[in-house]
Protein backbone atom coordinates (compact mmCIF):
# COMPACT_ATOMS: atom_id res chain seq x y z
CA UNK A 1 -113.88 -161.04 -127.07
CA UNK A 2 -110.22 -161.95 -126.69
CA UNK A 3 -107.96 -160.24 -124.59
CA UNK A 4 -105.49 -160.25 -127.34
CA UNK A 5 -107.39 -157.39 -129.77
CA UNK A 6 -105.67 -154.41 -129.67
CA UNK A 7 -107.40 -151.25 -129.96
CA UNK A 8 -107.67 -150.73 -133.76
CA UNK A 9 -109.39 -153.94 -134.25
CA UNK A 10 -111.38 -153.46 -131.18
CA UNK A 11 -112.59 -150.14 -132.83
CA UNK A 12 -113.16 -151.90 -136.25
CA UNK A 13 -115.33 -154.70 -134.85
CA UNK A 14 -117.25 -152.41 -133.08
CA UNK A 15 -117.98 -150.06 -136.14
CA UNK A 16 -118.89 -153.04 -137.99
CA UNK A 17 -121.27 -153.98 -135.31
CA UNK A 18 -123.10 -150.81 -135.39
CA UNK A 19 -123.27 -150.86 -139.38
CA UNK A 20 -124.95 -154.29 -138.76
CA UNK A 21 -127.20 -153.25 -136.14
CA UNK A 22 -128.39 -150.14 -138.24
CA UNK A 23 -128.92 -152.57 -141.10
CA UNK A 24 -131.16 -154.91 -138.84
CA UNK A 25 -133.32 -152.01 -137.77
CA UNK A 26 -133.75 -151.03 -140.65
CA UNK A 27 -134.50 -154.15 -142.01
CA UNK A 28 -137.43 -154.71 -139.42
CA UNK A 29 -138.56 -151.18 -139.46
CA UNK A 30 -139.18 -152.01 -143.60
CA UNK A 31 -140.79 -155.59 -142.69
CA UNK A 32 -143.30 -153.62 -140.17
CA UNK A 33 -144.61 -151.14 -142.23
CA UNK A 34 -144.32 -152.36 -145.61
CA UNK A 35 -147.62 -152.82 -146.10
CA UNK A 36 -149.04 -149.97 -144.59
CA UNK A 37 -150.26 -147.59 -146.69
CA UNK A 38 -148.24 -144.66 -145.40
CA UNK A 39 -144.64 -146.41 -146.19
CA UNK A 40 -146.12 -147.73 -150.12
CA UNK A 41 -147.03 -143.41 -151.05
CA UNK A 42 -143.58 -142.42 -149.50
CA UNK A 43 -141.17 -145.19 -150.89
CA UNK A 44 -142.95 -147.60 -153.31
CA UNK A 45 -141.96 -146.71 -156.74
CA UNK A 46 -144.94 -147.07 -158.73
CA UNK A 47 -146.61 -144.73 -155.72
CA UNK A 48 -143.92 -142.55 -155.78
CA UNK A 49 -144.48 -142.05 -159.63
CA UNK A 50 -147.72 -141.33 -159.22
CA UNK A 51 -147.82 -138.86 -156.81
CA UNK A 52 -144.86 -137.07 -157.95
CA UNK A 53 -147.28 -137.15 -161.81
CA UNK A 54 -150.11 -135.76 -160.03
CA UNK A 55 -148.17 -133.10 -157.86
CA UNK A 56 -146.58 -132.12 -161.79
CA UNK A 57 -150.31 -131.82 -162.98
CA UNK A 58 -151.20 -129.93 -160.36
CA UNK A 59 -148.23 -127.08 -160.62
CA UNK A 60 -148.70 -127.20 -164.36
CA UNK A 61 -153.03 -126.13 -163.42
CA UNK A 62 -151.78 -123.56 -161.14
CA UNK A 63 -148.96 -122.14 -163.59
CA UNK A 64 -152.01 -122.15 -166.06
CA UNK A 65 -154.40 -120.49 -163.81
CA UNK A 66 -151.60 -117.75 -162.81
CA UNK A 67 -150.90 -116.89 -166.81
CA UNK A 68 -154.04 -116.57 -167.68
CA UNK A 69 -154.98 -113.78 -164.61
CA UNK A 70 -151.76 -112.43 -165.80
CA UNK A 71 -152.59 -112.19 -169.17
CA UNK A 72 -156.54 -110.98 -168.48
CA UNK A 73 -155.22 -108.12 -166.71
CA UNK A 74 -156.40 -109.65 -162.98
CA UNK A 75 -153.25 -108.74 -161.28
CA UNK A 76 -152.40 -105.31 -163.36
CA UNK A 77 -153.78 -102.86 -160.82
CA UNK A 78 -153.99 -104.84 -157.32
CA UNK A 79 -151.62 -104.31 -154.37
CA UNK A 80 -151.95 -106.13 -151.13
CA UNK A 81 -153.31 -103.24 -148.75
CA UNK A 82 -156.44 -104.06 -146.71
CA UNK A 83 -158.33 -101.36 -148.57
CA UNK A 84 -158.15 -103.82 -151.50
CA UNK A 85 -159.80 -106.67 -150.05
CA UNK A 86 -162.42 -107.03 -152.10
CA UNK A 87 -160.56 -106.70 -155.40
CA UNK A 88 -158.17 -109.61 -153.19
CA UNK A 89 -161.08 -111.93 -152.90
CA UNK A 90 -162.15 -111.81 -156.25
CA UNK A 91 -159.06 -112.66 -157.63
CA UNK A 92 -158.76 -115.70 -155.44
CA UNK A 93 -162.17 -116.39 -156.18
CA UNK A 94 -161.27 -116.41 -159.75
CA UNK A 95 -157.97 -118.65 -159.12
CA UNK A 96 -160.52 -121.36 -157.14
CA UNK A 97 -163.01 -121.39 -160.28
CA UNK A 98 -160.36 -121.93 -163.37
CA UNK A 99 -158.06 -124.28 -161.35
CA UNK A 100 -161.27 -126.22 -160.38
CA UNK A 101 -162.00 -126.37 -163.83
CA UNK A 102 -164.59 -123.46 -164.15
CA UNK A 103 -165.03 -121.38 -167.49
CA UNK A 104 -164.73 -117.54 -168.28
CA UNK A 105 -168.68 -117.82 -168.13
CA UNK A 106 -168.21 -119.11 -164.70
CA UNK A 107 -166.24 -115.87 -163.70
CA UNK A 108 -169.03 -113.90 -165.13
CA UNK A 109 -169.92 -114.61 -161.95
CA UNK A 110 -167.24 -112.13 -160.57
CA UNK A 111 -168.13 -108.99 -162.25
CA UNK A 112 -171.86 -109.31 -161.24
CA UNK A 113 -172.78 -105.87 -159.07
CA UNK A 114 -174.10 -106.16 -155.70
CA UNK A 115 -176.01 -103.56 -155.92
CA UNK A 116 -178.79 -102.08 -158.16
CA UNK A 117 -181.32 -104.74 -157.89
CA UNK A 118 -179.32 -107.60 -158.25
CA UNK A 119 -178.63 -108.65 -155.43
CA UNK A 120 -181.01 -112.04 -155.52
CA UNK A 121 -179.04 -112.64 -159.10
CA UNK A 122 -175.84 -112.67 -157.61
CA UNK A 123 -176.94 -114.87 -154.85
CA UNK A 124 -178.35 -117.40 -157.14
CA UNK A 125 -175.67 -116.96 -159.45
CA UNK A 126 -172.92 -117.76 -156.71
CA UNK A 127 -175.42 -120.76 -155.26
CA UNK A 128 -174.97 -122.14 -158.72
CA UNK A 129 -171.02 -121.69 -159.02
CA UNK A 130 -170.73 -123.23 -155.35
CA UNK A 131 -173.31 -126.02 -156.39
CA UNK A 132 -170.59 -126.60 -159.44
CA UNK A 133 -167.24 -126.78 -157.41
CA UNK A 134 -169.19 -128.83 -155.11
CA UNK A 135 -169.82 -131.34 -158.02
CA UNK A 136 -166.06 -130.86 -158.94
CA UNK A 137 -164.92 -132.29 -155.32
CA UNK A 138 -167.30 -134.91 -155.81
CA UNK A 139 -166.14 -136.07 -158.84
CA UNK A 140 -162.55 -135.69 -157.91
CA UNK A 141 -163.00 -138.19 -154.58
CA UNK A 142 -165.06 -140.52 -156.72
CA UNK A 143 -161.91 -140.52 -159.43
CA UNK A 144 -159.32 -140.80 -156.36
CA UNK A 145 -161.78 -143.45 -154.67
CA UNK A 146 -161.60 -145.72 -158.20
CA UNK A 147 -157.76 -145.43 -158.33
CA UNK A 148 -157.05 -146.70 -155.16
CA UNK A 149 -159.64 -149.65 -155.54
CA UNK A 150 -157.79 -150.01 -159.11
CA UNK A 151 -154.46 -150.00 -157.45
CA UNK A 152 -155.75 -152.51 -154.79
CA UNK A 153 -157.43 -155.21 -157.20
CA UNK A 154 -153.99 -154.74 -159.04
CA UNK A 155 -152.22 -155.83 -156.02
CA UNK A 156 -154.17 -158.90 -155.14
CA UNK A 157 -154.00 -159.68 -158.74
CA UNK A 158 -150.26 -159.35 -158.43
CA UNK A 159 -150.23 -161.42 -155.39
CA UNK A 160 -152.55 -163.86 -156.72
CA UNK A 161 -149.88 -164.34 -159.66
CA UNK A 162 -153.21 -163.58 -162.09
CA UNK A 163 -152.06 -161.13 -165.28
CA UNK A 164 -153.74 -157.29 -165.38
């Protein structure tokens, strides 16, 4: 550096060095992780469309789920005091069956009675409804498993310069 710089410049220069050194670290911290799959969900556009579509659908299921126990009456009565616990887990039982999909003949389920008899019913019954969610998760990783082998063959394709 000359001796002649006086202090403004001096100041100036050495702003516009740190602007440039932010700019190269940021430029290598993009060329390091641009392919990992971590910095594509978080900052790739297409990715970032996606998610932020599926996080929608997802809100829009639980607004559904929480209007319909509204409007069947699930939350008229039910205050959160420990002597309502079982009226509690039902009605997040219920929530877990319609936002996984499940039918008011799934929450039949629900209203059972433990008592009386039926007891081996109920069992069975909720064997059956846990056997169904169980099939839901399945099918939901097998659907999330085929779009990221879709989105993968579309990026060698893309890289391949081959049309979808």
């Amino acid at each position: 550096m000359e001796d002649s710089v006086d202090e403004t410049e001096s100041v100036k220069r050495y702003n516009q060095y740190k602007l440039d050194f932010r700019r190269q670290q940021l430029q290598d911290f993009f060329l390091q992780h641009k392919d990992h799959e971590w910095f594509r969900s978080k900052y790739h556009p297409d990715d970032i469309t996606a998610k932020r579509a599926e996080s929608l659908n997802a809100l829009k299921t639980r607004l559904s789920v929480f209007l319909f126990l509204l409007d069947n009456s699930w939350l008229d009565s039910l205050t959160l005091d420990m002597e309502q616990a079982p009226a509690i887990i039902k009605l997040l039982d219920a929530a877990v069956i319609k936002m996984e999909g499940g039918t008011d003949l799934d929450l039949q389920v629900l209203e059972a009675p433990a008592a009386g008899g039926r007891g081996e019913q109920l069992e069975e019954q909720q064997r059956e409804r846990r056997a169904r969610l169980s099939q839901w998760e399945e099918r939901k990783a097998r659907l999330s498993q085929w779009k990221e082998r879709r989105a993968q063959l579309s990026q060698w394709e893309e890289a391949l310069g081959r049309p979808k």
